[in-house]
C-alpha atoms as a PDB file:
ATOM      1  CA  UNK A   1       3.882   1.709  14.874  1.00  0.00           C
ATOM      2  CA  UNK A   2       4.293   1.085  11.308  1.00  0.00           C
ATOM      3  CA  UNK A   3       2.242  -1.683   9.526  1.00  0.00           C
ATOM      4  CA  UNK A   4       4.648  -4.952   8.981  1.00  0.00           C
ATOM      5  CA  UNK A   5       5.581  -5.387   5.394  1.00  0.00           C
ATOM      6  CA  UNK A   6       3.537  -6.994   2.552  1.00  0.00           C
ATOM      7  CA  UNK A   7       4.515 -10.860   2.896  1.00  0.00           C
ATOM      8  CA  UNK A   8       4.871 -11.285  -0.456  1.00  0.00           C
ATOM      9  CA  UNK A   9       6.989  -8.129  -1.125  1.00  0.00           C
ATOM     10  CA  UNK A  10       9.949 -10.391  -0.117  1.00  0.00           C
ATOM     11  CA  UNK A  11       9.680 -12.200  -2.537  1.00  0.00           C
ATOM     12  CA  UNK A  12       9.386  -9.126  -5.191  1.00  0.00           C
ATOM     13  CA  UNK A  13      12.418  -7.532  -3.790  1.00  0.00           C
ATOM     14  CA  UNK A  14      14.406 -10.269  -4.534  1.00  0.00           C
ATOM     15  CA  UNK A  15      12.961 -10.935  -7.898  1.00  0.00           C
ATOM     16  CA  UNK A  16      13.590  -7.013  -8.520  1.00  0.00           C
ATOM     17  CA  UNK A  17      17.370  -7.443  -7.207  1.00  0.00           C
ATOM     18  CA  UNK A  18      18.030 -10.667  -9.150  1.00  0.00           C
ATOM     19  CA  UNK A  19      16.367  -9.276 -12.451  1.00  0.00           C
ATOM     20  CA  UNK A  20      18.168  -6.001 -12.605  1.00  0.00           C
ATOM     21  CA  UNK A  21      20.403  -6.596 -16.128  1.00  0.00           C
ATOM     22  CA  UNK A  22      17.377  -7.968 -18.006  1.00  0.00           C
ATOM     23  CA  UNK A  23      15.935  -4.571 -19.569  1.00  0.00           C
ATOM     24  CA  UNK A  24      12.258  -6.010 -19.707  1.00  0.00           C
ATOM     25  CA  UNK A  25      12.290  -6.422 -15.791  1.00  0.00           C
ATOM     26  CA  UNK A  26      10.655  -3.440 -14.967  1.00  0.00           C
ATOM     27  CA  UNK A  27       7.365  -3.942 -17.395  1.00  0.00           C
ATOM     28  CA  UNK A  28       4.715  -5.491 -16.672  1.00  0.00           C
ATOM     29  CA  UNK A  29       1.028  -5.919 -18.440  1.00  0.00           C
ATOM     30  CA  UNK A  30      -1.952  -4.231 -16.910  1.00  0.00           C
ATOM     31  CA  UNK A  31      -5.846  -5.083 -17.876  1.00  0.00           C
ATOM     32  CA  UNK A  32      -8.427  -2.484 -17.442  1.00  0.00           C
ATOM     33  CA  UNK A  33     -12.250  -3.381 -18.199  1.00  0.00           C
ATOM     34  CA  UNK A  34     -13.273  -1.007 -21.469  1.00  0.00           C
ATOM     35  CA  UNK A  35     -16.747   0.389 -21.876  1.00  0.00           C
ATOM     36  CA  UNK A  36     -18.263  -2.291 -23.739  1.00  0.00           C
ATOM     37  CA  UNK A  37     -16.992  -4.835 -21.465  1.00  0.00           C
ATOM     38  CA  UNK A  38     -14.088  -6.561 -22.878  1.00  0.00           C
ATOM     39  CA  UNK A  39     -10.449  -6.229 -21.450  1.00  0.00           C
ATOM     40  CA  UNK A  40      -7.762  -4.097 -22.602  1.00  0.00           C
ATOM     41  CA  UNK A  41      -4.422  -4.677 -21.752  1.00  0.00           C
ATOM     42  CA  UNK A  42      -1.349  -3.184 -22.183  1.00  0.00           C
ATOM     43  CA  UNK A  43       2.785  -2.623 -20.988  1.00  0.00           C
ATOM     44  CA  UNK A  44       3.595  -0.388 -18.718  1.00  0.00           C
ATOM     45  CA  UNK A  45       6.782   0.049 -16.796  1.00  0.00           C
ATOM     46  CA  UNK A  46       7.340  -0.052 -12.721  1.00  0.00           C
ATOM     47  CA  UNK A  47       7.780   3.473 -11.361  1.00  0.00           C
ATOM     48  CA  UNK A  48       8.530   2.208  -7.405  1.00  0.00           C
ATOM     49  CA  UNK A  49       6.480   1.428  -4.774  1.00  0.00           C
ATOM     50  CA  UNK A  50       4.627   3.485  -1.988  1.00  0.00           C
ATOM     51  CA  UNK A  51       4.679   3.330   1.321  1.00  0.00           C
ATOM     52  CA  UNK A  52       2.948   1.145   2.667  1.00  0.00           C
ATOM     53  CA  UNK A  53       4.645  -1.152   0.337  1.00  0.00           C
ATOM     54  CA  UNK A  54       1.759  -2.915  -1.282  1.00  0.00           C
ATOM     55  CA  UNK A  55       1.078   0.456  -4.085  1.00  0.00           C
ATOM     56  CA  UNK A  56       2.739   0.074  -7.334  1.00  0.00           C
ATOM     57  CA  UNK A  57       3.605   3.146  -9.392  1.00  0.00           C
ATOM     58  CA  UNK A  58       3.145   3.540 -13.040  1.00  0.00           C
ATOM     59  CA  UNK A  59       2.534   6.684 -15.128  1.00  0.00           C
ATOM     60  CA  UNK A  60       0.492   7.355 -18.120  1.00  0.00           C
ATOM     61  CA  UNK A  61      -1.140  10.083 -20.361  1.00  0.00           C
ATOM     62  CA  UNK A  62      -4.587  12.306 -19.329  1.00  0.00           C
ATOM     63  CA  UNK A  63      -5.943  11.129 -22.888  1.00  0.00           C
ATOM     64  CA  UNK A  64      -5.160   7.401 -22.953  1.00  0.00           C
ATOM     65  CA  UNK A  65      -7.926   5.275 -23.177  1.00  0.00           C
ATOM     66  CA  UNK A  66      -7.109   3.328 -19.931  1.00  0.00           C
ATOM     67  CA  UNK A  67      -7.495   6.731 -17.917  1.00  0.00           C
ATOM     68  CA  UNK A  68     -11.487   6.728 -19.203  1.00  0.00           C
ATOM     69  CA  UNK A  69     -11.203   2.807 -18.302  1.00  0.00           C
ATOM     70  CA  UNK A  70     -10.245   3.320 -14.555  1.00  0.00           C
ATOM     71  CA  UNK A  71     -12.560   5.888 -14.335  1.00  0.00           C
ATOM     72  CA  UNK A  72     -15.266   4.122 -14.776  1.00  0.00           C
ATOM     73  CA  UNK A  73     -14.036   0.995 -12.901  1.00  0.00           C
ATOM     74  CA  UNK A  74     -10.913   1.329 -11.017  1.00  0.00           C
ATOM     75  CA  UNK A  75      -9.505  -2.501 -10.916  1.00  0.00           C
ATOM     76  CA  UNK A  76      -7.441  -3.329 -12.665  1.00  0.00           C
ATOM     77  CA  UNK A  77      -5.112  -7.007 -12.670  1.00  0.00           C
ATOM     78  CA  UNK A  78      -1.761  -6.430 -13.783  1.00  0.00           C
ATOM     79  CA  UNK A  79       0.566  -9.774 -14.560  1.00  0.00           C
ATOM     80  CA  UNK A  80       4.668  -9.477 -14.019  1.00  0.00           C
ATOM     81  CA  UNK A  81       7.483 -12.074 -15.373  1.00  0.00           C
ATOM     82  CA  UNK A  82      10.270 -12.416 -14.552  1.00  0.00           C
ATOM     83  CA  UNK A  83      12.598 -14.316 -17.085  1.00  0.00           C
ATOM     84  CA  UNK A  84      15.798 -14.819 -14.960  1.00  0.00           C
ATOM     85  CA  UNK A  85      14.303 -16.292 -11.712  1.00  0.00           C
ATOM     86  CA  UNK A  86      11.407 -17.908 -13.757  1.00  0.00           C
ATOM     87  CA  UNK A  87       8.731 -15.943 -11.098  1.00  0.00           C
ATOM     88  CA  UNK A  88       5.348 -14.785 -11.854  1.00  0.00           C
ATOM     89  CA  UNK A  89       2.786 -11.895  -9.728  1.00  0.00           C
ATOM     90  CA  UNK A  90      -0.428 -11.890 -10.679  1.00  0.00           C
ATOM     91  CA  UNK A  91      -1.694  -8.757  -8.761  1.00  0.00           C
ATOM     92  CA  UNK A  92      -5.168  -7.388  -8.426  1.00  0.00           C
ATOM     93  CA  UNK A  93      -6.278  -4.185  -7.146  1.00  0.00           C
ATOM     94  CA  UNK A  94      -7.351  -0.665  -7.231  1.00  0.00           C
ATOM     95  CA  UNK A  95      -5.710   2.106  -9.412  1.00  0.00           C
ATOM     96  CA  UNK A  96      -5.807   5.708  -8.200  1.00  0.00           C
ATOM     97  CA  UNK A  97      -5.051   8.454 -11.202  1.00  0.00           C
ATOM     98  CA  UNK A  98      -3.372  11.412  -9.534  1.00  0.00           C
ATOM     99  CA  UNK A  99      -3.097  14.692 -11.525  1.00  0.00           C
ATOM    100  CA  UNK A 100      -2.205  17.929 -10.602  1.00  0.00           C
ATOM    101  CA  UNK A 101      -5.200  18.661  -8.589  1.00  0.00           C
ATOM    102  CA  UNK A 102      -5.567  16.097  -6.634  1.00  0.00           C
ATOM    103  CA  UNK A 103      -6.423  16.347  -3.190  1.00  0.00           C
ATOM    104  CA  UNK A 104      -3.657  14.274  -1.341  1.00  0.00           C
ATOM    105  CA  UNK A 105      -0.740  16.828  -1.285  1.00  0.00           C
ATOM    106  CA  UNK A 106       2.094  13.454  -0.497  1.00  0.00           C
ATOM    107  CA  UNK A 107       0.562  12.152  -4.054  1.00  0.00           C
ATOM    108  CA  UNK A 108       0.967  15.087  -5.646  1.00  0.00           C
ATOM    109  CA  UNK A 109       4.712  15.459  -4.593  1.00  0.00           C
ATOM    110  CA  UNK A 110       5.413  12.070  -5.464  1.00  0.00           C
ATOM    111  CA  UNK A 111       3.729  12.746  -8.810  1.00  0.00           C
ATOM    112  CA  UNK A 112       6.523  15.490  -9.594  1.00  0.00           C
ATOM    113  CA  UNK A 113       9.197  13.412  -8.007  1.00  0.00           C
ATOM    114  CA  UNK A 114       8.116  10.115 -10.800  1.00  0.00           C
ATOM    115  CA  UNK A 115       8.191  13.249 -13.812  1.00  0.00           C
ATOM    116  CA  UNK A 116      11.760  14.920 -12.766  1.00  0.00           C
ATOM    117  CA  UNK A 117      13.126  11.268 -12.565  1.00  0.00           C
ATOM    118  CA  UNK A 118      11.458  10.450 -15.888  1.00  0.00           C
ATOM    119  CA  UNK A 119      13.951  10.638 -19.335  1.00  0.00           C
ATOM    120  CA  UNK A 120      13.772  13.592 -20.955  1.00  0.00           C
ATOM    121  CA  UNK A 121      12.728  11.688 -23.975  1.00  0.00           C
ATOM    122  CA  UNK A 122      10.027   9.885 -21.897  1.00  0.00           C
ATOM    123  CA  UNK A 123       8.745  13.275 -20.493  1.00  0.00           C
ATOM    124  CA  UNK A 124       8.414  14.703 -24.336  1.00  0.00           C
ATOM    125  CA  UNK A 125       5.849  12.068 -25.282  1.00  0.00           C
ATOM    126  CA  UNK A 126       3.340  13.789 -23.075  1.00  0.00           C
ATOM    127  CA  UNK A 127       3.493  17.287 -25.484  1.00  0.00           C
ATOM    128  CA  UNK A 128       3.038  15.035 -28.404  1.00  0.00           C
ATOM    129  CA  UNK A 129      -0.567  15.012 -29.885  1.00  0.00           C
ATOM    130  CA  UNK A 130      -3.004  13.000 -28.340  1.00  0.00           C
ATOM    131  CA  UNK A 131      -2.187   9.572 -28.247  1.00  0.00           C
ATOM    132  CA  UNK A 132      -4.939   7.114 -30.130  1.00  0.00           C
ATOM    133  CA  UNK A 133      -6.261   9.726 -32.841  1.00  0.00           C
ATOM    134  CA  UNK A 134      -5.227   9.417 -36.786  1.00  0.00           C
ATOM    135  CA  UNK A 135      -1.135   9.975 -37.299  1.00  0.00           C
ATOM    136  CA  UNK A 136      -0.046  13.243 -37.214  1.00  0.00           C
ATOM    137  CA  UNK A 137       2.522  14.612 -39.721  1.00  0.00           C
ATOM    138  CA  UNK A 138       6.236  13.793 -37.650  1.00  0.00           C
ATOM    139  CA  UNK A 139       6.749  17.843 -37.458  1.00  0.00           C
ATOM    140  CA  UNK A 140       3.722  17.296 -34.593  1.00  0.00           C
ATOM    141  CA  UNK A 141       6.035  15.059 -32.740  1.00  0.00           C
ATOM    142  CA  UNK A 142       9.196  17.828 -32.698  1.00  0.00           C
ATOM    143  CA  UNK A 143       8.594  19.468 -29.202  1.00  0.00           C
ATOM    144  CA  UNK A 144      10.489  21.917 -27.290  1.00  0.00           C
ATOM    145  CA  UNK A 145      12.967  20.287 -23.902  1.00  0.00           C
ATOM    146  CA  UNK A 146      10.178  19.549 -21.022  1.00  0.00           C
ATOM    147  CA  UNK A 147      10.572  21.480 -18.116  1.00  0.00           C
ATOM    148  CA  UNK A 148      11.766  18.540 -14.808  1.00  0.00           C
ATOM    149  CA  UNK A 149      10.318  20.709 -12.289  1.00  0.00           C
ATOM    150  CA  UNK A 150       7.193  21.216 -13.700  1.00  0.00           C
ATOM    151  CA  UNK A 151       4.672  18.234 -15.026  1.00  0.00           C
ATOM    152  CA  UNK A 152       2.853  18.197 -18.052  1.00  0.00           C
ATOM    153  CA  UNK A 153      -0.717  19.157 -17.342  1.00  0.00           C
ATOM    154  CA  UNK A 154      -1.725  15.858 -18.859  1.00  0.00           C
ATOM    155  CA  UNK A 155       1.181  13.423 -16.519  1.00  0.00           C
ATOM    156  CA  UNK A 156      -0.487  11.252 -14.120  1.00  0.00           C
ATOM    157  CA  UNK A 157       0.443   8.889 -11.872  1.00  0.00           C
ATOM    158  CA  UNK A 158      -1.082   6.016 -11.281  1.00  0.00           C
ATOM    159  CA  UNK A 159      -1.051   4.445  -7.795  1.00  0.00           C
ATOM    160  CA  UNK A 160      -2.385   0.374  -7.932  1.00  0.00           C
ATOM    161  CA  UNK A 161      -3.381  -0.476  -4.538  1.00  0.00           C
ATOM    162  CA  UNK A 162      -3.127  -4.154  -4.057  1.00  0.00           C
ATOM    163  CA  UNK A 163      -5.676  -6.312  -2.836  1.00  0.00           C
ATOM    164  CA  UNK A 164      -4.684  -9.647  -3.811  1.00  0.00           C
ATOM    165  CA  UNK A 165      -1.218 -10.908  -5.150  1.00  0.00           C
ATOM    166  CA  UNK A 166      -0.957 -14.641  -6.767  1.00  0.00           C
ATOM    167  CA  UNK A 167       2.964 -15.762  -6.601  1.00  0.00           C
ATOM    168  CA  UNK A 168       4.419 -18.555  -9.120  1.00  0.00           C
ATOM    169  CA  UNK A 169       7.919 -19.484  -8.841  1.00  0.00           C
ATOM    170  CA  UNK A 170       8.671 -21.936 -11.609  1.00  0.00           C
ATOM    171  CA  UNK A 171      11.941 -23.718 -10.942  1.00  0.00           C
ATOM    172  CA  UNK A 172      11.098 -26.242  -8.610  1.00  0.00           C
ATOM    173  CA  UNK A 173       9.130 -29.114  -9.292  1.00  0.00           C
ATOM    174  CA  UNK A 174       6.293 -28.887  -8.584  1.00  0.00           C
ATOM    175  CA  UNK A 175       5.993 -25.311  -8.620  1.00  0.00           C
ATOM    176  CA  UNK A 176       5.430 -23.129  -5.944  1.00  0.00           C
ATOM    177  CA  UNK A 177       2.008 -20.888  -5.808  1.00  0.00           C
ATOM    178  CA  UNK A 178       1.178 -18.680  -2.838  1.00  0.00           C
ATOM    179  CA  UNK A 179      -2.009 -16.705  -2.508  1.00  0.00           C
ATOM    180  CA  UNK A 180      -2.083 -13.302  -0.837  1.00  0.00           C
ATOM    181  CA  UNK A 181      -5.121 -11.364   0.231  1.00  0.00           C
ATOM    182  CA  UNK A 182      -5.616  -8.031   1.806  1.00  0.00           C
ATOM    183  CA  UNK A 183      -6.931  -8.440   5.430  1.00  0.00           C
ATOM    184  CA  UNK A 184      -8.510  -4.707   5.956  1.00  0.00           C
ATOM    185  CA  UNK A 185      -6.014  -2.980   8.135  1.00  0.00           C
ATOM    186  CA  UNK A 186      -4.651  -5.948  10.107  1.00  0.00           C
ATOM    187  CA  UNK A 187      -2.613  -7.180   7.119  1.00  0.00           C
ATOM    188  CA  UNK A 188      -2.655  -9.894   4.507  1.00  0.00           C
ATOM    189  CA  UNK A 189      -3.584 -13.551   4.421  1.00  0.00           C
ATOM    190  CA  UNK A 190      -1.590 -15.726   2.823  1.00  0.00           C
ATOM    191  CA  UNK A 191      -2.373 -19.673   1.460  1.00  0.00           C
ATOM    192  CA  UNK A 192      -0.533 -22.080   0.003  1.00  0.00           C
ATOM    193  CA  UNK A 193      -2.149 -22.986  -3.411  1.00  0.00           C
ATOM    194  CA  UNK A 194      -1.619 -26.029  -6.293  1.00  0.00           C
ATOM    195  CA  UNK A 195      -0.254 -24.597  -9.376  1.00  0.00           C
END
């Protein structure tokens, strides 16, 4: 029998559905832990879910500096707005970097499924030069049509297991605030919180 549904990925459906003509809906900021200890955060843009619904997708270069970030400590917090409905996830959890060789075959499919649906523009980027070195001349940056069916050696997807989400909805008054924590297998908690 399948696991029942996230409790709070209601209420990101909806925000998702009622979001869909405002271009910024589908980015959201993501803070990794650098070396020396301070955070780094950056944009990156929903790819879909996994099932069980409670893994976010997102993509990103082999040689970005968040991929030696997650590597040496895996959790990550990533914060989503949404304008329209005025609703805010604060989610906290685990990211998993999935290359070519990784060992979970279903990951590896759904990494080539998230490159063929990527834009061909989008998919270019990763045959550019390595991304955080001195600027290149822009003849670097002219590269040949990517191939759909076949990632770039240096594509990975990026699977954020959730292990706590932190809900805001900011129309009524007072707002609304619901806490959600990963219960092991049997589920998720979820409290009512002051906001």
């Amino acid at each position: 029998m399948p696991a029942a549904p996230a409790p709070w990925r209601t209420l990101l459906d909806r925000a998702l559905r009622e979001n869909p003509i405002r271009p910024d809906a589908g980015y959201l900021q993501l803070a990794t832990v650098r070396a020396d200890g301070r955070p780094a955060n950056r944009t990156i843009f929903f790819r879909g879910m996994l099932d069980p619904g409670d893994r976010i997708l997102f993509t990103t270069n082999l040689y970005s500096a968040k991929v030696g970030e997650l590597t040496a400590q895996p959790y990550a917090a990533a914060c989503w707005h949404f304008l329209a409905t005025r609703e805010q996830f604060r989610l906290d959890g685990r990211v998993e970097l999935v290359g070519a060789a990784h060992s979970d075959a279903a990951l590896r499919a759904e990494r080539a499924r998230v490159w063929k649906e990527k834009r061909e523009d989008s998919r270019q980027t990763f045959a550019w030069p390595r991304p955080g070195l001195p600027r290149e001349p822009d003849a670097a940056f002219a590269v040949p049509p990517s191939d759909p069916d076949a990632p770039a050696p240096n594509f990975l997807l990026c699977v954020l297991s959730l292990e706590e989400v932190d809900y805001i909805d900011l129309r009524p008054l007072p707002h609304l605030r619901w806490h959600y924590r990963r219960q092991g297998a049997s589920g998720w908690s979820a409290e009512a919180w002051n906001p």
